[in-house]
Protein backbone atom coordinates (compact mmCIF):
# COMPACT_ATOMS: atom_id res chain seq x y z
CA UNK A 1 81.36 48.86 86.97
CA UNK A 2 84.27 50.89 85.22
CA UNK A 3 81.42 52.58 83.57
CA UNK A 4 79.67 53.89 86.81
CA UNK A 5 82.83 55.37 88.10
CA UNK A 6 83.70 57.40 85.57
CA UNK A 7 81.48 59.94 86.26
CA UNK A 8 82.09 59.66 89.85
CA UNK A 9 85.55 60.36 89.27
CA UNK A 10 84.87 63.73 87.10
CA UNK A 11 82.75 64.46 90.07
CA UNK A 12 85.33 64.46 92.71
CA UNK A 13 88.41 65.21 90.22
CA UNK A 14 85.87 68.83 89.92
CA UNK A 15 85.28 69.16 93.35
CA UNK A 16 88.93 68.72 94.71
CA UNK A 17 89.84 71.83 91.69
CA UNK A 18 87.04 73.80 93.01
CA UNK A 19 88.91 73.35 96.75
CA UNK A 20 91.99 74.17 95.53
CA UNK A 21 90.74 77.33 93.70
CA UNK A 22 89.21 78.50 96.67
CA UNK A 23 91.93 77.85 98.61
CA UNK A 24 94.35 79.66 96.47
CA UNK A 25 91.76 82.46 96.52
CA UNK A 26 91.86 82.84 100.08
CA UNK A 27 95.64 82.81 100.53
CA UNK A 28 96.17 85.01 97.87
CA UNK A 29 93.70 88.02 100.64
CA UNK A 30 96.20 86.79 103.00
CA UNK A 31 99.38 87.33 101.43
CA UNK A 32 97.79 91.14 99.85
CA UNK A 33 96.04 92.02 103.57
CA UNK A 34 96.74 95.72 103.30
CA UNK A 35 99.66 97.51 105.48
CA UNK A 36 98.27 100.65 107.09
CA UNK A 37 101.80 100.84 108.77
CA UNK A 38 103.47 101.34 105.23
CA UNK A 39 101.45 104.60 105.10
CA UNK A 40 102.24 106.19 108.55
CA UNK A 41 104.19 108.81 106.85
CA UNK A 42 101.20 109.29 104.40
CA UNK A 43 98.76 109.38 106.53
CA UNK A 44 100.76 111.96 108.88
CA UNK A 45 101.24 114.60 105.99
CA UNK A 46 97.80 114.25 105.50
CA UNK A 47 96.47 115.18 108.42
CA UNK A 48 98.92 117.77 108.70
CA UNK A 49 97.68 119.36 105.53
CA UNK A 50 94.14 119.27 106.44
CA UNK A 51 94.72 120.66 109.72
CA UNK A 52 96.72 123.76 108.16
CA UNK A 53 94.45 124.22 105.33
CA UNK A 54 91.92 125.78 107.93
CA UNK A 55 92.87 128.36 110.66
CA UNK A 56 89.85 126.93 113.04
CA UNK A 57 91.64 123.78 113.53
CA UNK A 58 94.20 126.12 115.54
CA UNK A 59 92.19 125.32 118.75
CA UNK A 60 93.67 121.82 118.34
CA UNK A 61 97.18 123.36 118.92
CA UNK A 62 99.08 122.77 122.21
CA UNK A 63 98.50 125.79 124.69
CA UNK A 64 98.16 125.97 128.53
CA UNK A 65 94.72 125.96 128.08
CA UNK A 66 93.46 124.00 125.01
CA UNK A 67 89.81 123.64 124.03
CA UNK A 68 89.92 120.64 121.74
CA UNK A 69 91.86 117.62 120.73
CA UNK A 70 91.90 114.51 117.95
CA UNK A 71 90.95 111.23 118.82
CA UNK A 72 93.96 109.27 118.34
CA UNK A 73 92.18 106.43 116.41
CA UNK A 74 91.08 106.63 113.25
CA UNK A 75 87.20 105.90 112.26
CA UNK A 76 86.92 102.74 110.87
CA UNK A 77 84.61 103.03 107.51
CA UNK A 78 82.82 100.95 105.08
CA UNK A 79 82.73 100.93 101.40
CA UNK A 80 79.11 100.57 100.08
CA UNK A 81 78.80 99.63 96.49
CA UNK A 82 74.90 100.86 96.54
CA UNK A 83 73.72 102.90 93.82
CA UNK A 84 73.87 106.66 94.98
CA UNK A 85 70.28 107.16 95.22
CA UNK A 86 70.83 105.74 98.35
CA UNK A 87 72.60 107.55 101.29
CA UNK A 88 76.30 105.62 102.32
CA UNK A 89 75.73 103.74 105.75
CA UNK A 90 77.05 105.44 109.03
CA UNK A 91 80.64 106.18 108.47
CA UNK A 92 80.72 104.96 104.84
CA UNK A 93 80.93 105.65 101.36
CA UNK A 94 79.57 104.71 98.24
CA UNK A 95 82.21 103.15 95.73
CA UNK A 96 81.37 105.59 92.93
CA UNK A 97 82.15 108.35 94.68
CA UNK A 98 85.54 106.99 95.24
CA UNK A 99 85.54 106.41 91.68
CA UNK A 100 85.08 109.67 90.98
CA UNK A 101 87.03 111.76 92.90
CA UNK A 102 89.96 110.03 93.30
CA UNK A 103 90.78 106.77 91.10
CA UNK A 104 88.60 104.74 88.32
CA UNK A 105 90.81 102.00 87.54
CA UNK A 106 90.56 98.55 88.33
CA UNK A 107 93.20 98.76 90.84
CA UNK A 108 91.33 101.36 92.42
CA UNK A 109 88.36 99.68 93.23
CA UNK A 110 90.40 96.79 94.87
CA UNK A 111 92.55 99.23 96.94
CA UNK A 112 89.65 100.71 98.28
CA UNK A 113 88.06 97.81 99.89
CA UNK A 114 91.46 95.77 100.96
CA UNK A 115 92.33 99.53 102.76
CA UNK A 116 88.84 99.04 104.72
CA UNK A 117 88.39 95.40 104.52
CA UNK A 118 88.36 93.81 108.31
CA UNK A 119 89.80 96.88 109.35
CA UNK A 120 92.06 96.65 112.66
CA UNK A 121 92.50 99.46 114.72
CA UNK A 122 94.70 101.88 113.04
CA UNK A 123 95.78 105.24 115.23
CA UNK A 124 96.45 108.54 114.27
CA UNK A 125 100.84 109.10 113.96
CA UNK A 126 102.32 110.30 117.00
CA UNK A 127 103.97 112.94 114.96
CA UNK A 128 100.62 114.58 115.16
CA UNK A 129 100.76 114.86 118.95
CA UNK A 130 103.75 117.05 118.78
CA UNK A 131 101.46 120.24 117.43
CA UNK A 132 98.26 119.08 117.95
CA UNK A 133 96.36 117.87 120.79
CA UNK A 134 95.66 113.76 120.88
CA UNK A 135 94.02 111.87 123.46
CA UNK A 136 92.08 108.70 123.44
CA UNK A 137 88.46 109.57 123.16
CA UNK A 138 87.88 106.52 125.28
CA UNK A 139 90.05 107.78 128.60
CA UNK A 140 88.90 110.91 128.97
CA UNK A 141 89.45 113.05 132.03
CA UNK A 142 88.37 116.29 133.77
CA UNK A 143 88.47 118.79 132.09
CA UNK A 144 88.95 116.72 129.28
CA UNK A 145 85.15 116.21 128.93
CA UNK A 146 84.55 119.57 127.70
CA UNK A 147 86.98 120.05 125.01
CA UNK A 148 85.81 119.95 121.10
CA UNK A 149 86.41 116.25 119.71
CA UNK A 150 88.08 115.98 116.18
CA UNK A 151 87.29 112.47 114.62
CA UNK A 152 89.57 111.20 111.17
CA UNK A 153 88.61 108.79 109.02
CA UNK A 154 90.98 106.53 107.87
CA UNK A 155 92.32 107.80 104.92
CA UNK A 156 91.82 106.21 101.47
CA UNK A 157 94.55 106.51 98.90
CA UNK A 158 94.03 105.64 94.79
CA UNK A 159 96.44 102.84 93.75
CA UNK A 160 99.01 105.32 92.45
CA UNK A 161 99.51 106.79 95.88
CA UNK A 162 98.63 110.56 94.35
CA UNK A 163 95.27 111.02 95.77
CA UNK A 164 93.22 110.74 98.82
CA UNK A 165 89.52 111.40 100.17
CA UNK A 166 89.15 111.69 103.99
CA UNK A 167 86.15 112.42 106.17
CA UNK A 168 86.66 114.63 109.72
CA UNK A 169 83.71 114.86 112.39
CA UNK A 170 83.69 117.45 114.48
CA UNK A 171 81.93 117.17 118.28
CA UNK A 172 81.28 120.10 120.44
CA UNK A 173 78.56 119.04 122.56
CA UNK A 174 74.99 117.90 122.64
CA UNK A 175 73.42 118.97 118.97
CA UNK A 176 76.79 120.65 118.22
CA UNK A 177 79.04 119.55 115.41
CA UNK A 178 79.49 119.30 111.89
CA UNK A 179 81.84 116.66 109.08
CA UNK A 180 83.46 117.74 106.05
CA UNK A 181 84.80 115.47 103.16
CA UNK A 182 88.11 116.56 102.09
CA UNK A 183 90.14 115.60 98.83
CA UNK A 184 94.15 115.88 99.02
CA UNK A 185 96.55 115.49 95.46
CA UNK A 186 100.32 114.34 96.15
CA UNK A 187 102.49 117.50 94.24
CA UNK A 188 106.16 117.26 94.26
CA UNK A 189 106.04 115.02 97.17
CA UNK A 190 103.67 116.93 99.19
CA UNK A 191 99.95 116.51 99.81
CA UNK A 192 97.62 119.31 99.47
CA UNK A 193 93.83 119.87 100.52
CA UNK A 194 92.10 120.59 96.51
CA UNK A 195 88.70 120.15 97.86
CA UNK A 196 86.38 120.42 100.55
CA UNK A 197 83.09 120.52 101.57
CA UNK A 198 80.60 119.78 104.20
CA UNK A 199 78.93 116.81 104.81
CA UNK A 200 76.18 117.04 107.49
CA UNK A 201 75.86 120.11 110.14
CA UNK A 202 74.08 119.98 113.87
């Protein structure tokens, strides 16, 4: 008999380490779910950059009559870890072009998919609002119908905090728009726009 339940014991001693593993695994996503609120300020002086770095985002400013305004929540994305050949889903991108332009390390490549890992709804700072236009794309009124829309992506940030890739959409009616991906280094404590280019046009 003692012979029979040995290996029933290994069975079940391997089991219940497998269960704890897992469950060790799991707490240890819960306790390193990602704070988009620790990167408010960030994610402000970011926009603000981008926004400066071209003088057609000056529509967005506050006048008695403004034509356009940001959507005051960020676009959730995905990260897609498909080879390039293959285009990145609707509002994603592949993971090696986040290697690339802004972070290779191991770190990296976690950071990027606990920052857009079951993503919550994360909205633009209200500093913004204090130039810039912001309304929520979802109450609009009259006249508000007929102003450009400016969609963010949530920003991505390398592990080190120094770099940053985000994507803007532009809507200005039916078959009228564009997006641009935009690339931002962290000098001397402030974030600057060090490339851009466009990513679709209508």
């Amino acid at each position: 008999m003692k012979v029979y339940l040995l290996p029933f014991l290994f069975v079940l001693f391997a089991c219940q380490n497998k269960i704890e593993k897992q469950t060790g695994i799991n707490e240890n996503i819960k306790k390193n779910s990602f704070n988009h609120i620790s990167l408010e300020k960030d994610y402000e002086e970011i926009l603000l950059a981008i926004l400066i770095y071209d003088s057609s985002y000056h529509e967005l400013m506050k006048t008695n009559k403004p034509q356009a305004f940001i959507n005051n929540q960020f676009i959730k994305i995905s990260i897609d870890t498909l080879n390039d050949e293959l285009p990145p889903s609707p509002n994603g991108v592949t993971i090696n072009e986040l290697l690339t332009v802004i972070g290779n390390t191991a770190l990296d490549s976690i950071g990027y998919f606990n920052q857009t890992n079951n993503l919550n709804t994360v909205f633009v700072p209200k500093e913004i609002a204090i130039v810039y236009k912001v309304l929520d794309g979802n109450k609009l009124k009259m006249p508000e119908y007929y102003f450009s829309r400016y969609d963010f992506h949530i920003p991505i940030l390398s592990h080190n905090g120094k770099k940053a890739f985000v994507s803007l959409d532009y809507n200005c009616g039916p078959l009228c728009g564009g997006g641009s991906n935009f690339i931002l280094n962290k000098i001397k404590d402030k974030w600057i726009v060090v490339k851009h280019n466009a990513t679709w046009i209508s």
